[in-house]
PDB file of N, CA and C in Angstrom:
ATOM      1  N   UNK A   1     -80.667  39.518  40.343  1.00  0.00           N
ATOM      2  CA  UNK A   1     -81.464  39.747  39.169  1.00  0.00           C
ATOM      3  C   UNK A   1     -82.569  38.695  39.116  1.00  0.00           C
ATOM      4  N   UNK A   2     -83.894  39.195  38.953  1.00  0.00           N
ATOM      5  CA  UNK A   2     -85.018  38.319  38.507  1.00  0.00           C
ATOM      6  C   UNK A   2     -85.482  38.033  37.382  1.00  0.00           C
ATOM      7  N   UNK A   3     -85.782  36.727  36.867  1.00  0.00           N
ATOM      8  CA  UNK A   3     -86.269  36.615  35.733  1.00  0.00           C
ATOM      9  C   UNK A   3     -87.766  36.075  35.456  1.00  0.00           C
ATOM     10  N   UNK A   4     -88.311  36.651  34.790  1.00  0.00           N
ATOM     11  CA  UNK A   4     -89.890  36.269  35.251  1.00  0.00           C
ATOM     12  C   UNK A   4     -90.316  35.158  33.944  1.00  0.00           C
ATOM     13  N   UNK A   5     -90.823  33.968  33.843  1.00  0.00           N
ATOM     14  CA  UNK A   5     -91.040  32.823  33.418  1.00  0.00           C
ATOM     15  C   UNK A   5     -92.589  33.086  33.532  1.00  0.00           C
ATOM     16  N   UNK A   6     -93.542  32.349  32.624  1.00  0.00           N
ATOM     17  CA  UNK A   6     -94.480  31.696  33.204  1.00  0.00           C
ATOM     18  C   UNK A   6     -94.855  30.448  32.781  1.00  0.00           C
ATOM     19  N   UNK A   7     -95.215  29.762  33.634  1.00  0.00           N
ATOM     20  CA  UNK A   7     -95.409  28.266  33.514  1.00  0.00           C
ATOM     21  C   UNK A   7     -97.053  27.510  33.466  1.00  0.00           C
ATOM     22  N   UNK A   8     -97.041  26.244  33.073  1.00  0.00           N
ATOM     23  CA  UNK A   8     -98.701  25.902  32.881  1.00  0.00           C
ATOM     24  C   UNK A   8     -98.287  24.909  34.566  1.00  0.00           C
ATOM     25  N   UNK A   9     -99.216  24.882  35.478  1.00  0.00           N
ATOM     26  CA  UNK A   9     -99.245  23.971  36.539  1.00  0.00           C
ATOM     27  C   UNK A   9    -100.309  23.254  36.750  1.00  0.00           C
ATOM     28  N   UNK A  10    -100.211  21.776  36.978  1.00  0.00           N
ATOM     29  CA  UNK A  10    -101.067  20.932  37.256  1.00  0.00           C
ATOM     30  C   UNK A  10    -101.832  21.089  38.440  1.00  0.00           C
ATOM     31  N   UNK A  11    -103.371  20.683  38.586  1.00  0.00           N
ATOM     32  CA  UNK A  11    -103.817  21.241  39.871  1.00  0.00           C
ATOM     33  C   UNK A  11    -103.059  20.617  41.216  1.00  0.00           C
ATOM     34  N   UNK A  12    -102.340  19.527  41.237  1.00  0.00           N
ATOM     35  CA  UNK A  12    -101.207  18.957  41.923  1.00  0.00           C
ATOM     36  C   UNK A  12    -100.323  19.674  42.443  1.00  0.00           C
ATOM     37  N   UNK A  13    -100.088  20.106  41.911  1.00  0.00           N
ATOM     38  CA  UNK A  13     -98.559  21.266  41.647  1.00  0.00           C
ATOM     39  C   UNK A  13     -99.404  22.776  42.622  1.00  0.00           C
ATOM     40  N   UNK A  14    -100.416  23.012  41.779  1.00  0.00           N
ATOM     41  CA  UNK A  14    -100.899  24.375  42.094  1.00  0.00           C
ATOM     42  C   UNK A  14    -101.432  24.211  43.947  1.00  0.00           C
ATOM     43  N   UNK A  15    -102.005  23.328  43.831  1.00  0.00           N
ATOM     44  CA  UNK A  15    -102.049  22.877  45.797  1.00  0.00           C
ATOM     45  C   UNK A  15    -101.395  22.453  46.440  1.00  0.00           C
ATOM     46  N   UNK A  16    -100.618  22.419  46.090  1.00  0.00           N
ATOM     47  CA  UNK A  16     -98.862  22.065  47.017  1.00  0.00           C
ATOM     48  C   UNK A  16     -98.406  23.271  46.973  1.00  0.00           C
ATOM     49  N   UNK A  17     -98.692  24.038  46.344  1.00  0.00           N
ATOM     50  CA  UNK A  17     -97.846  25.624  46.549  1.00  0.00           C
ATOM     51  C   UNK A  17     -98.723  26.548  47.368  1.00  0.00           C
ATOM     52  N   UNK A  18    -100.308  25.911  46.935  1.00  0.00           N
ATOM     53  CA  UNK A  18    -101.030  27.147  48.346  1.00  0.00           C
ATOM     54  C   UNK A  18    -100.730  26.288  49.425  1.00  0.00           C
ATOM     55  N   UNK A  19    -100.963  24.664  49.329  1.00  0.00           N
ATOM     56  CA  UNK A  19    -100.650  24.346  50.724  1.00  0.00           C
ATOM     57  C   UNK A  19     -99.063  25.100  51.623  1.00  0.00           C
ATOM     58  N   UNK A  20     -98.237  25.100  50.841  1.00  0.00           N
ATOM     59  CA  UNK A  20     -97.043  25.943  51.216  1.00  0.00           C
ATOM     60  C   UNK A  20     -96.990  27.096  51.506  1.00  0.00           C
ATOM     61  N   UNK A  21     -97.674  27.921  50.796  1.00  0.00           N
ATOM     62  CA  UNK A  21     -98.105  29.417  51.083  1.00  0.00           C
ATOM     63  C   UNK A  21     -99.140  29.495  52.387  1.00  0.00           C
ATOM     64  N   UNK A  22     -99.592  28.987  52.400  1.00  0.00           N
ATOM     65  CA  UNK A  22    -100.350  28.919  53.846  1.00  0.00           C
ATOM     66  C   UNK A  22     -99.768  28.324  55.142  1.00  0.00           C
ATOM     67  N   UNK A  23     -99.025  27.310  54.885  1.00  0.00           N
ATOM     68  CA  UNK A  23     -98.251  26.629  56.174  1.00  0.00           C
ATOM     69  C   UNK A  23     -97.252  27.875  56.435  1.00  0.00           C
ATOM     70  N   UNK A  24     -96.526  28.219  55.481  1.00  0.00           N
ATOM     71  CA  UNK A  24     -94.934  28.970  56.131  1.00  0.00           C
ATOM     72  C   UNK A  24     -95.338  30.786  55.821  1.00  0.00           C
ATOM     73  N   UNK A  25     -96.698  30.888  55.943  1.00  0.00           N
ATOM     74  CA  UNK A  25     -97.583  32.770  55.728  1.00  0.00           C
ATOM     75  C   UNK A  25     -96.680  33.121  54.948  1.00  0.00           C
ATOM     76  N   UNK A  26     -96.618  32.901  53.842  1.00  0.00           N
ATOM     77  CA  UNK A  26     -95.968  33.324  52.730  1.00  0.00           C
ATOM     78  C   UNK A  26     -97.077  33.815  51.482  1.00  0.00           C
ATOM     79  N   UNK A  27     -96.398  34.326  50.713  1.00  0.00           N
ATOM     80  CA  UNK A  27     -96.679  34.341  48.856  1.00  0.00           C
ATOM     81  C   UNK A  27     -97.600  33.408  48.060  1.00  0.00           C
ATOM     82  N   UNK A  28     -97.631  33.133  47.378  1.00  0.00           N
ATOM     83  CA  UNK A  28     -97.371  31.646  46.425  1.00  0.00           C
ATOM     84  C   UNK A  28     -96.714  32.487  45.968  1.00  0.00           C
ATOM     85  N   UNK A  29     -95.813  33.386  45.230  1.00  0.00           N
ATOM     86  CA  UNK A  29     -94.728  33.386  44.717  1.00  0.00           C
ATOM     87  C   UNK A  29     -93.137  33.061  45.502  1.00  0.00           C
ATOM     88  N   UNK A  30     -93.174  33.248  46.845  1.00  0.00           N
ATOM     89  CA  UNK A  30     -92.309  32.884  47.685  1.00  0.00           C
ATOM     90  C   UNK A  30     -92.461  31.223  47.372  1.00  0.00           C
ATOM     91  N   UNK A  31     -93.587  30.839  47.866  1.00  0.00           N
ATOM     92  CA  UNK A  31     -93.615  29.451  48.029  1.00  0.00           C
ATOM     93  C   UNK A  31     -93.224  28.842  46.868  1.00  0.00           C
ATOM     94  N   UNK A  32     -93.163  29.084  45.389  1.00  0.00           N
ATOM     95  CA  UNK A  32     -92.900  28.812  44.198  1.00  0.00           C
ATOM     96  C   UNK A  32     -91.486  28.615  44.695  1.00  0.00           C
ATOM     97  N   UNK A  33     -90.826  29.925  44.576  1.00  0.00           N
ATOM     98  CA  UNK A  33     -89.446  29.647  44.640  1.00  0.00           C
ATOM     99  C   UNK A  33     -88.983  28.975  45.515  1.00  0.00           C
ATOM    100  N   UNK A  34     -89.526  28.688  46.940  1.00  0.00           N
ATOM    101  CA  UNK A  34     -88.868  27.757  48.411  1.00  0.00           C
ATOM    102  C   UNK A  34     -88.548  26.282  47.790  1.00  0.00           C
ATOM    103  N   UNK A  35     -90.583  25.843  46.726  1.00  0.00           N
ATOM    104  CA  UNK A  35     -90.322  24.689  46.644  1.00  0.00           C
ATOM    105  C   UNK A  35     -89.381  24.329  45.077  1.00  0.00           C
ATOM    106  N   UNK A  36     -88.953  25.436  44.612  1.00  0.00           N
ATOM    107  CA  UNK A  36     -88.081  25.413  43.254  1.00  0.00           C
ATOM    108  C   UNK A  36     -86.356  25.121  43.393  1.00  0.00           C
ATOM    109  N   UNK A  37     -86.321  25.935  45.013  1.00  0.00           N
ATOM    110  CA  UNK A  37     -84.819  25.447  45.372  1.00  0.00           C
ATOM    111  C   UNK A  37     -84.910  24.489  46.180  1.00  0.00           C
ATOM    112  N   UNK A  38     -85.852  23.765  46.972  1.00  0.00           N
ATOM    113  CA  UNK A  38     -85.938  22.332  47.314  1.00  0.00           C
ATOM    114  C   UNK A  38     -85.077  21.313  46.338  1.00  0.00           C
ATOM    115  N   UNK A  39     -86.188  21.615  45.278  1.00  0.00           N
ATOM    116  CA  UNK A  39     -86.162  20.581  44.034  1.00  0.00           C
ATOM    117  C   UNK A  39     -84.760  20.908  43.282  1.00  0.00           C
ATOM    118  N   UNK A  40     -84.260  22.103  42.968  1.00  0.00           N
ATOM    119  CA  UNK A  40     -83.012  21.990  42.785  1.00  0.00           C
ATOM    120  C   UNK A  40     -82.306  21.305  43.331  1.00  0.00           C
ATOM    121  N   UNK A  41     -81.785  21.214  44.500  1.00  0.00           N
ATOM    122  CA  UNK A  41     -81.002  20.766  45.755  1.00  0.00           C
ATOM    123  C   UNK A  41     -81.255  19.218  45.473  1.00  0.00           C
ATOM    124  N   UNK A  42     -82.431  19.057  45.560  1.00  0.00           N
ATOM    125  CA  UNK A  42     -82.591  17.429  45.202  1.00  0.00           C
ATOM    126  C   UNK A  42     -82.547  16.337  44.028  1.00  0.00           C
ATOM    127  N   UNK A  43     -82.035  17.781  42.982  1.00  0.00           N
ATOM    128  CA  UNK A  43     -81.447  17.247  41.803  1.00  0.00           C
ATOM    129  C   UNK A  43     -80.270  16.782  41.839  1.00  0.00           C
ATOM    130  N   UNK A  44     -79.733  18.056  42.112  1.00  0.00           N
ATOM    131  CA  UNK A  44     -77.879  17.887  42.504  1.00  0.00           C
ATOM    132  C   UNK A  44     -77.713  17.359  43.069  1.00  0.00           C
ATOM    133  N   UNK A  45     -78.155  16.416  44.508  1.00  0.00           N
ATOM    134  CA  UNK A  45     -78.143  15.406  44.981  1.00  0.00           C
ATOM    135  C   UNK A  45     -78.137  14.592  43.688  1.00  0.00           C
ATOM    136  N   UNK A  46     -79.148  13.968  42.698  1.00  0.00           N
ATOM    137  CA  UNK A  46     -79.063  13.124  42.235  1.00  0.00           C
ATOM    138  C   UNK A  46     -78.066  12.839  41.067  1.00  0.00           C
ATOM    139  N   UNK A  47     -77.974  14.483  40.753  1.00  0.00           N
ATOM    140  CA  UNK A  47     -76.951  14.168  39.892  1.00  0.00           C
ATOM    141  C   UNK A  47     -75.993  14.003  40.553  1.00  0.00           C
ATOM    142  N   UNK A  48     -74.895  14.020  41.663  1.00  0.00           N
ATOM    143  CA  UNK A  48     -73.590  13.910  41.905  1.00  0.00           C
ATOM    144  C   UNK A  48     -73.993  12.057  42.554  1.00  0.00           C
ATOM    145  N   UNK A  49     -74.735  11.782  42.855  1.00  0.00           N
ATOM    146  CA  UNK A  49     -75.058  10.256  43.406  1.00  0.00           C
ATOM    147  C   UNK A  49     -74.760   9.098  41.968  1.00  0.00           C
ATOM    148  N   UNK A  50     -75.446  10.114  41.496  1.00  0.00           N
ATOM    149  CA  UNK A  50     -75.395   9.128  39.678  1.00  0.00           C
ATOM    150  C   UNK A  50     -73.585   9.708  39.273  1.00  0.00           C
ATOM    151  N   UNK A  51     -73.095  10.640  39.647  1.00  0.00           N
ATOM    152  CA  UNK A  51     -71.667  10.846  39.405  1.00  0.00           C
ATOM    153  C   UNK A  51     -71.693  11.398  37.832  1.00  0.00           C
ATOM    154  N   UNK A  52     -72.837  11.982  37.687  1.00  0.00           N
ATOM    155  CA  UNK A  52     -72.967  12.975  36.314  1.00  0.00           C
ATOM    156  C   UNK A  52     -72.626  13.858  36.951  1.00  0.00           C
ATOM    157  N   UNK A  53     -71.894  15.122  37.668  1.00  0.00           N
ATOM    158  CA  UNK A  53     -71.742  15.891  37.984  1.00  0.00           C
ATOM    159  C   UNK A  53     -70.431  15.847  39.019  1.00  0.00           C
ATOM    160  N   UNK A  54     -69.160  17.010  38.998  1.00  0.00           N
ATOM    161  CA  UNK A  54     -68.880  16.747  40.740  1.00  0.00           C
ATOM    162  C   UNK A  54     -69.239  17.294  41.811  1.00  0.00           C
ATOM    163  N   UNK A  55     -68.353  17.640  42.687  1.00  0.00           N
ATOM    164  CA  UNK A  55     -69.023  18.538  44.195  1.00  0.00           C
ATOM    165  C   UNK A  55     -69.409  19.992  43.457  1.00  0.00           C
ATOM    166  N   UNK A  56     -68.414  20.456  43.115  1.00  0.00           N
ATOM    167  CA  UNK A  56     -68.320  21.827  43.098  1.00  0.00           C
ATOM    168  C   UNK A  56     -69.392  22.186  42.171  1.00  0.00           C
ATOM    169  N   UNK A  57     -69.740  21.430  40.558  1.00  0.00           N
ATOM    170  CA  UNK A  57     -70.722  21.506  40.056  1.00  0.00           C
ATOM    171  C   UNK A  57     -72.088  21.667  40.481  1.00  0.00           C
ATOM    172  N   UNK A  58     -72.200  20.788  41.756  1.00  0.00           N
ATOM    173  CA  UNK A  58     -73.756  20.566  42.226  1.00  0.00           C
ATOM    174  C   UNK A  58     -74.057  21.480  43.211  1.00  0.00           C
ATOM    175  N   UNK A  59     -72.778  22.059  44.048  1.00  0.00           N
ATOM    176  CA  UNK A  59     -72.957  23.047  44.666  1.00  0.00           C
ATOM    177  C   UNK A  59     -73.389  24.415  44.085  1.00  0.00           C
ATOM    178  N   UNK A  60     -72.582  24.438  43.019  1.00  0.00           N
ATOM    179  CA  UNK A  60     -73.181  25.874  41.971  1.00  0.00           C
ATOM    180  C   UNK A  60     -74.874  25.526  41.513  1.00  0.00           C
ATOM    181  N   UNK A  61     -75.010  24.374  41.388  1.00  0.00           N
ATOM    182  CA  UNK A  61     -76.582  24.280  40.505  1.00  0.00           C
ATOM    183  C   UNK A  61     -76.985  24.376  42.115  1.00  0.00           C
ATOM    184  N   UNK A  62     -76.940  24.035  43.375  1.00  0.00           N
ATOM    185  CA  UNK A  62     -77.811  24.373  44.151  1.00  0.00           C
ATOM    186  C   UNK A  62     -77.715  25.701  44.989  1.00  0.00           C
ATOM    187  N   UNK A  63     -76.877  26.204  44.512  1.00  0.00           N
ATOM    188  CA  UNK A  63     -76.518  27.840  45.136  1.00  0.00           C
ATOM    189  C   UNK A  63     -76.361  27.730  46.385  1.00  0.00           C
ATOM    190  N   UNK A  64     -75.228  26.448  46.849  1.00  0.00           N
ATOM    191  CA  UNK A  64     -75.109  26.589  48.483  1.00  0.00           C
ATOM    192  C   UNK A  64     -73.323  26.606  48.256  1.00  0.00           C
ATOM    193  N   UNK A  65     -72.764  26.520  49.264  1.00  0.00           N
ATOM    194  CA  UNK A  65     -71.473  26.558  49.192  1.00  0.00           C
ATOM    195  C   UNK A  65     -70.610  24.850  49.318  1.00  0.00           C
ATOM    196  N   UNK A  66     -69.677  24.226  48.603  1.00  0.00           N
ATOM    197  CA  UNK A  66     -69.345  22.942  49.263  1.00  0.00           C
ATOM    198  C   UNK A  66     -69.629  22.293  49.644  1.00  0.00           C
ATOM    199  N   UNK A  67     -69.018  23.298  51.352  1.00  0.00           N
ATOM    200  CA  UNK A  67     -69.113  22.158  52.509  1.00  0.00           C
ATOM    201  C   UNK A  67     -70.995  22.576  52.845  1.00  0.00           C
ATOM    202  N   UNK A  68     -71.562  22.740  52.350  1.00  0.00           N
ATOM    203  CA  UNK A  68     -73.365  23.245  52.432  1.00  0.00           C
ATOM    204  C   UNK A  68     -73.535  21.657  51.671  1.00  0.00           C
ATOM    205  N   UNK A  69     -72.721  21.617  50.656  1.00  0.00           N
ATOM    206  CA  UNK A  69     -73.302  20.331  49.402  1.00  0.00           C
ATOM    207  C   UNK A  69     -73.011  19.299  50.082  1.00  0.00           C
ATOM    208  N   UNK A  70     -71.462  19.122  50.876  1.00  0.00           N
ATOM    209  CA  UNK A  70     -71.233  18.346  51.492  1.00  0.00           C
ATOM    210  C   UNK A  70     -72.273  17.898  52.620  1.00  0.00           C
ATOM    211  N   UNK A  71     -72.299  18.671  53.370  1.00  0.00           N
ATOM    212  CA  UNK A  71     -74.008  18.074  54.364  1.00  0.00           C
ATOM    213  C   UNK A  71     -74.888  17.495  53.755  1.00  0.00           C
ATOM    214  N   UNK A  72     -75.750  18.370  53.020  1.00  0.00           N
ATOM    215  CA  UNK A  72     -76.576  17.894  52.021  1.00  0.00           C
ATOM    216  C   UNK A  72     -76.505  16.405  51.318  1.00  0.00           C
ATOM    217  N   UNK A  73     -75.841  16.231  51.358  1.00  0.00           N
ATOM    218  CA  UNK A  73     -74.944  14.971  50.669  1.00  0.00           C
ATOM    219  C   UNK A  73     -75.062  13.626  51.499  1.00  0.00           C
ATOM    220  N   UNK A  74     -74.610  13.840  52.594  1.00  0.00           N
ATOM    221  CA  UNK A  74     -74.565  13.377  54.010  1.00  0.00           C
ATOM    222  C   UNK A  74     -75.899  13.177  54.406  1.00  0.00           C
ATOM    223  N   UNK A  75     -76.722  14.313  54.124  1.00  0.00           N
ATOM    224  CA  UNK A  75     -78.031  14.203  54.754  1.00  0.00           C
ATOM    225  C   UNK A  75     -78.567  13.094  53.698  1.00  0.00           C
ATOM    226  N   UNK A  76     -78.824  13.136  52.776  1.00  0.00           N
ATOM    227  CA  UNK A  76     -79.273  11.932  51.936  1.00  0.00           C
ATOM    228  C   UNK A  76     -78.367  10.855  51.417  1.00  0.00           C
ATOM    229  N   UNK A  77     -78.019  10.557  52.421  1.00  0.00           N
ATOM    230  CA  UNK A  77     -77.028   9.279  51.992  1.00  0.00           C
ATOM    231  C   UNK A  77     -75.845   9.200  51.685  1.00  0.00           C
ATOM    232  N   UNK A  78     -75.580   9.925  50.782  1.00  0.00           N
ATOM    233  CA  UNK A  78     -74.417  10.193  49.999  1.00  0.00           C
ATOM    234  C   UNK A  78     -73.363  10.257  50.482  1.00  0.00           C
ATOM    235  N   UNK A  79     -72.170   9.272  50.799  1.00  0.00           N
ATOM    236  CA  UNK A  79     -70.904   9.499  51.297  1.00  0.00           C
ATOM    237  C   UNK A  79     -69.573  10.192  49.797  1.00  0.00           C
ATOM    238  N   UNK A  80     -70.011   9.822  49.051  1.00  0.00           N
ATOM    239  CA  UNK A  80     -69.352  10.405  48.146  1.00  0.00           C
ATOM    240  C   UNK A  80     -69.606   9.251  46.218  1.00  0.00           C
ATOM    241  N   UNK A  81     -68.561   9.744  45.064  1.00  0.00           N
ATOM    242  CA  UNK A  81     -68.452   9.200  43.900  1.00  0.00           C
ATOM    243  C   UNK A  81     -67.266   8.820  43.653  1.00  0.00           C
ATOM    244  N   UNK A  82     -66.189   8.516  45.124  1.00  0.00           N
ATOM    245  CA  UNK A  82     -64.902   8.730  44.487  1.00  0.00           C
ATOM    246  C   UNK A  82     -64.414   7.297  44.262  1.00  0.00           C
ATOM    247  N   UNK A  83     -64.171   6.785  43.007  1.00  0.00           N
ATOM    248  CA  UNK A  83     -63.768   5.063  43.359  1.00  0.00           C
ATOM    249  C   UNK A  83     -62.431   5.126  43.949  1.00  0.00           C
ATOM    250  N   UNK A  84     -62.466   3.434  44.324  1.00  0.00           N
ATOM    251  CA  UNK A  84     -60.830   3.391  44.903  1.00  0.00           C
ATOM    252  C   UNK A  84     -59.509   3.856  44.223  1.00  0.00           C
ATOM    253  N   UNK A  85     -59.849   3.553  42.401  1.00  0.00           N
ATOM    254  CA  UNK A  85     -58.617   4.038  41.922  1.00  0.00           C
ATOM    255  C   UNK A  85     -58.121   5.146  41.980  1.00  0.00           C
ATOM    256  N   UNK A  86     -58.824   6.088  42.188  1.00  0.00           N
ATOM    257  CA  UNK A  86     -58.894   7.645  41.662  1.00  0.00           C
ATOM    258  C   UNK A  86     -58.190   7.780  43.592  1.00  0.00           C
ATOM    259  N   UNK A  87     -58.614   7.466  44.344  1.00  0.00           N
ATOM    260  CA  UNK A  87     -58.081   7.631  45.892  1.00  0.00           C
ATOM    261  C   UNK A  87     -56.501   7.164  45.957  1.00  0.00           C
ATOM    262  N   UNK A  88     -56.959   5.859  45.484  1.00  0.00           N
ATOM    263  CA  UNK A  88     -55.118   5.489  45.203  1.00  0.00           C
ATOM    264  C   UNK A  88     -53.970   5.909  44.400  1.00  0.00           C
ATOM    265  N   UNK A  89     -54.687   6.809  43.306  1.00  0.00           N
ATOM    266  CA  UNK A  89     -53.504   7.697  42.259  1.00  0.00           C
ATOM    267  C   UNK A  89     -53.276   9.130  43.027  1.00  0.00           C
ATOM    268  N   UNK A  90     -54.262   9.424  43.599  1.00  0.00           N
ATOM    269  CA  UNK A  90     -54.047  10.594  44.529  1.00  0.00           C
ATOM    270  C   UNK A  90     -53.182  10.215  45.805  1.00  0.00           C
ATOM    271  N   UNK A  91     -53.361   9.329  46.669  1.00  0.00           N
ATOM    272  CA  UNK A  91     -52.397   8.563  47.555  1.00  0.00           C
ATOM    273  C   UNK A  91     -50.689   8.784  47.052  1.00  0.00           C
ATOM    274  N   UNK A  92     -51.085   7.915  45.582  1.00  0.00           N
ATOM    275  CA  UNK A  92     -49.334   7.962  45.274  1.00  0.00           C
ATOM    276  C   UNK A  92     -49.086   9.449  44.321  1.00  0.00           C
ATOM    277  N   UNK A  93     -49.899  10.812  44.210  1.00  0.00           N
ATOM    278  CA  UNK A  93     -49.028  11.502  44.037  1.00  0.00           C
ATOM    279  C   UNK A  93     -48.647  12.322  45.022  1.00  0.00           C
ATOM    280  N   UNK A  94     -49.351  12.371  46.353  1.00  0.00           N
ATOM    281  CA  UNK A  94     -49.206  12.761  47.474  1.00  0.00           C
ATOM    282  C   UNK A  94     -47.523  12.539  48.265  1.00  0.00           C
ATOM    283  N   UNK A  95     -47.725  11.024  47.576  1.00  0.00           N
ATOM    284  CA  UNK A  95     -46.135  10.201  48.282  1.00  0.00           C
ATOM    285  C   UNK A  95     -45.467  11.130  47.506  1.00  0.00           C
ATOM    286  N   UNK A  96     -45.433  11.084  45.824  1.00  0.00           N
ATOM    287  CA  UNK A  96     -44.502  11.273  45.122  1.00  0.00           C
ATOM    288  C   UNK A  96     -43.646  12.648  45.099  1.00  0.00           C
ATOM    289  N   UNK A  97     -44.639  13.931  45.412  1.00  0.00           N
ATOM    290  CA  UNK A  97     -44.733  14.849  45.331  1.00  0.00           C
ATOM    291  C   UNK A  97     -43.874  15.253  46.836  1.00  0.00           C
ATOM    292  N   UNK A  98     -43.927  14.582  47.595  1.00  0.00           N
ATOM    293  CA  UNK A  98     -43.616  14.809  48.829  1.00  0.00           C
ATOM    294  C   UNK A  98     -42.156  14.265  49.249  1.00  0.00           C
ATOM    295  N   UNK A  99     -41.562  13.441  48.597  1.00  0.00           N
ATOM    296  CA  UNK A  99     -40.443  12.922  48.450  1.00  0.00           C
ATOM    297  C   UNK A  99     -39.184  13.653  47.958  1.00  0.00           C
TER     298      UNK A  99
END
């Protein structure tokens, strides 16, 4: 399903999208959306880095799957948000559970 928006764009904005539309022979409406799920993707990066968000959250806001977020993740740095405690209560219910 499409939803049609319209937006005010800075001449900044507006030549970065023909420059895009011309590099990859596209639209500018293609190119709108290429560079709209860029910038998504590079949100959810920031939000799960800042640990406002978790995996599965940022994967839904970037419409990739996980282990997609997981790369992604990887690709910019990101080894993960998990502190030690939260590893070590999982550790001991692993033991506990297993006993």
């Amino acid at each position: 399903m499409s939803i049609i928006k319209t937006i005010r764009l800075s001449e900044d904005l507006a030549r970065a999208i023909l420059h895009r539309a011309r590099l990859e022979n596209v639209d500018e409406s293609t190119a709108i959306r290429q560079l709209l799920a860029i910038g998504v993707k590079d949100y959810a990066v920031k939000l799960y880095r800042e640990g406002k968000t978790s995996l599965t959250e940022a994967a839904n806001l970037a419409d990739i799957t996980v282990r997609e977020m997981i790369d992604l993740l990887l690709d910019h740095g990101v080894k993960g948000n998990i502190r030690t405690d939260q590893q070590k209560k999982a550790i001991d219910f692993i033991i506990k559970t297993a006993t």
